[in-house]
N, C-alpha and C. Protein backbone atom coordinates (compact mmCIF):
# COMPACT_ATOMS: atom_id res chain seq x y z
N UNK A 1 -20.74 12.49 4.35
CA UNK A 1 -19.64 13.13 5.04
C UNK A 1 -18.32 12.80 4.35
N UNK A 2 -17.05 13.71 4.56
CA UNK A 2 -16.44 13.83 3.52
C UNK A 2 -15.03 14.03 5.09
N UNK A 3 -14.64 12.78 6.05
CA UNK A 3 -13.86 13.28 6.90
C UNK A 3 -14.89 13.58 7.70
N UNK A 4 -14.43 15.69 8.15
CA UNK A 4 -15.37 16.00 9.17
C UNK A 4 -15.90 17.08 8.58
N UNK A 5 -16.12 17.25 7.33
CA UNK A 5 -16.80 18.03 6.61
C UNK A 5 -18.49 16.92 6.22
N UNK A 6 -19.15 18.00 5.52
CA UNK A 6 -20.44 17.47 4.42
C UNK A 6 -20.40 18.08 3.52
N UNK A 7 -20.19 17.41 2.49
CA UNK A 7 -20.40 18.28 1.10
C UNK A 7 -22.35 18.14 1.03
N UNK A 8 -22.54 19.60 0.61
CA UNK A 8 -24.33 19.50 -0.17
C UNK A 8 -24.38 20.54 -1.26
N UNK A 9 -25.73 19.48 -1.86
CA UNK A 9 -25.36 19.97 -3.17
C UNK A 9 -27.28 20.48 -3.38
N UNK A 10 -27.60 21.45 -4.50
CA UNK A 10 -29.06 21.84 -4.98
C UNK A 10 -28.80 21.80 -6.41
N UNK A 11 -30.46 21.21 -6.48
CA UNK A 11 -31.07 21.29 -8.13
C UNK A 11 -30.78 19.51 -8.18
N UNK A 12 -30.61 18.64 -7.58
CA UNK A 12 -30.71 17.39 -7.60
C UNK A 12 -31.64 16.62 -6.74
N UNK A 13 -32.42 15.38 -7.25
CA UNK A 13 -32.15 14.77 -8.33
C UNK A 13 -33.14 15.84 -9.31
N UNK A 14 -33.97 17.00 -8.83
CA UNK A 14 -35.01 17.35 -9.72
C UNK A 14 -33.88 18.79 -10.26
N UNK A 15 -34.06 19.21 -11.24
CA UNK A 15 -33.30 20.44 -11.39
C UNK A 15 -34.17 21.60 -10.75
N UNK A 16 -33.62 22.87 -10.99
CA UNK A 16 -34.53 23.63 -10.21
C UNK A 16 -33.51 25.31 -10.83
N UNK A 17 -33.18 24.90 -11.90
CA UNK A 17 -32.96 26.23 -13.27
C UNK A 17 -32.28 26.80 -12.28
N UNK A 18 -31.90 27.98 -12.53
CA UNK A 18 -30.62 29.10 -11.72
C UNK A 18 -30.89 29.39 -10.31
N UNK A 19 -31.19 28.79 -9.74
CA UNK A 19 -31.72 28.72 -7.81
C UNK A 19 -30.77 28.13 -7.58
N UNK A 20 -29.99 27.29 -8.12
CA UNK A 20 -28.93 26.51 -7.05
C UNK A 20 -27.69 26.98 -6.07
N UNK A 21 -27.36 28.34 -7.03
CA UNK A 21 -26.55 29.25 -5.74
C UNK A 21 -26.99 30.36 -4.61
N UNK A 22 -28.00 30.74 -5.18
CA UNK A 22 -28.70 31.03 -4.03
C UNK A 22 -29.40 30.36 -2.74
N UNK A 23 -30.36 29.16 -3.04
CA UNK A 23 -30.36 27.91 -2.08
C UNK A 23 -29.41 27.87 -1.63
N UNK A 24 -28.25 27.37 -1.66
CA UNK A 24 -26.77 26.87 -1.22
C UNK A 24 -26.49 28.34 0.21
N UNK A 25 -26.52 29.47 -0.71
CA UNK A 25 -26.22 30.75 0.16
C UNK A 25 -27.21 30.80 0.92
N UNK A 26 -28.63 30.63 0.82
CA UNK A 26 -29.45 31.07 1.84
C UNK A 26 -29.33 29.66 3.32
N UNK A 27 -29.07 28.36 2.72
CA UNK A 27 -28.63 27.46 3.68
C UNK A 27 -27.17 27.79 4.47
N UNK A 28 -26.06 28.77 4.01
CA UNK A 28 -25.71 28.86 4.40
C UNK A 28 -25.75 30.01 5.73
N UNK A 29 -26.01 30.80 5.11
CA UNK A 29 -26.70 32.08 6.16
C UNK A 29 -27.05 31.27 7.27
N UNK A 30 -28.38 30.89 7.04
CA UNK A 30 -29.42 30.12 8.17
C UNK A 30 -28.19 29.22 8.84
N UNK A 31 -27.24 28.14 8.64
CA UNK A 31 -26.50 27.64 9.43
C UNK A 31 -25.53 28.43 10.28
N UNK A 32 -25.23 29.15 9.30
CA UNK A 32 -23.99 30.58 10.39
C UNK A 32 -25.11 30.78 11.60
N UNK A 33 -26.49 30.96 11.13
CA UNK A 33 -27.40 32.11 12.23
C UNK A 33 -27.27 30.85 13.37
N UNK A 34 -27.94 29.48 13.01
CA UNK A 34 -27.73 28.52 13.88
C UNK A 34 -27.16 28.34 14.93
N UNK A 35 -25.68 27.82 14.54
CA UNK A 35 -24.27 28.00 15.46
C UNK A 35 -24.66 28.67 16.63
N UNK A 36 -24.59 30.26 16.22
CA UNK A 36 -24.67 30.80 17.19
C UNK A 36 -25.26 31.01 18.52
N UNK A 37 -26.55 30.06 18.64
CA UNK A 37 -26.87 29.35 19.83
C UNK A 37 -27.40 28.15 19.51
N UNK A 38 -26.21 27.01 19.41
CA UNK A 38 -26.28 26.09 19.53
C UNK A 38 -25.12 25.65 20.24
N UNK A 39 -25.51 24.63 21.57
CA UNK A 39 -25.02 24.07 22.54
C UNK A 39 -24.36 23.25 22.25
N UNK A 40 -23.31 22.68 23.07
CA UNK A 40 -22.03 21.65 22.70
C UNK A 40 -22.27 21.30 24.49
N UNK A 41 -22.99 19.74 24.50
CA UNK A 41 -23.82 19.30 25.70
C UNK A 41 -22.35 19.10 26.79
N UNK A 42 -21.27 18.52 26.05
CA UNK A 42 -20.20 18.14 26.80
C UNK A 42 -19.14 19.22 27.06
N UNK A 43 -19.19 20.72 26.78
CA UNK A 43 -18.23 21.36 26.33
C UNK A 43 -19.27 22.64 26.19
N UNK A 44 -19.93 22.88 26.99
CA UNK A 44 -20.80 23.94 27.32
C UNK A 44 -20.36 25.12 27.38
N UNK A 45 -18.63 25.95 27.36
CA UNK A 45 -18.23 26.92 27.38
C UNK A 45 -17.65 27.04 26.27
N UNK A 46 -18.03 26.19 24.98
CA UNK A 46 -16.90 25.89 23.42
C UNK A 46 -18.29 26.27 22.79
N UNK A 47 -17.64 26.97 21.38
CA UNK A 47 -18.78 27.75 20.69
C UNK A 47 -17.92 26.56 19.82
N UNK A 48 -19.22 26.27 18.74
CA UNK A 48 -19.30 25.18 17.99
C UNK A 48 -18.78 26.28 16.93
N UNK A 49 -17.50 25.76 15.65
CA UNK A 49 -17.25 26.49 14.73
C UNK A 49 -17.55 25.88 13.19
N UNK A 50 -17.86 26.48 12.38
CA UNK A 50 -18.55 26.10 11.24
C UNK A 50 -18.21 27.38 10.25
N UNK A 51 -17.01 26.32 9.23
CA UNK A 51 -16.57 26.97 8.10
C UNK A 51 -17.83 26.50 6.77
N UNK A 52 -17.83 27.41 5.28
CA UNK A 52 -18.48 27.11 4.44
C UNK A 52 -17.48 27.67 3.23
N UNK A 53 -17.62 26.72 2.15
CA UNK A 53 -16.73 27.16 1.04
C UNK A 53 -18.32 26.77 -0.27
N UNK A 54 -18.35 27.95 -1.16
CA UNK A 54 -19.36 27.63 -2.23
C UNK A 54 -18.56 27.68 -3.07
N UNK A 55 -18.87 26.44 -4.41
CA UNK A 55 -18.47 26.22 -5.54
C UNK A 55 -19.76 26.21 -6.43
N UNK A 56 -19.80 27.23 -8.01
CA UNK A 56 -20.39 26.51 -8.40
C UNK A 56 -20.43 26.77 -10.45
């Protein structure tokens, strides 16, 4: 954790040749889809928000 961010990273420690931005994008997708029903136990009327920035 990086603050209240996570940096993650693909193709480490094993490489895994030109997949690493796509992995990255398809984890990201799947987390956007997530969010969207996922509960906040204390704060049950607050939609959990989740930014993504890709570098690569």
């Amino acid at each position: 954790t990086i603050g209240d961010a996570y940096m993650v990273v693909s193709g480490l420690p094993v490489r895994n040749g030109k997949l690493h931005g796509r992995e990255i994008a398809r984890m990201s997708l799947a987390l956007l889809e997530a969010v969207k029903t996922f509960k906040i136990r204390h704060r049950p009327d607050e939609q959990l928000k989740l930014r993504i920035g890709i570098h690569s």
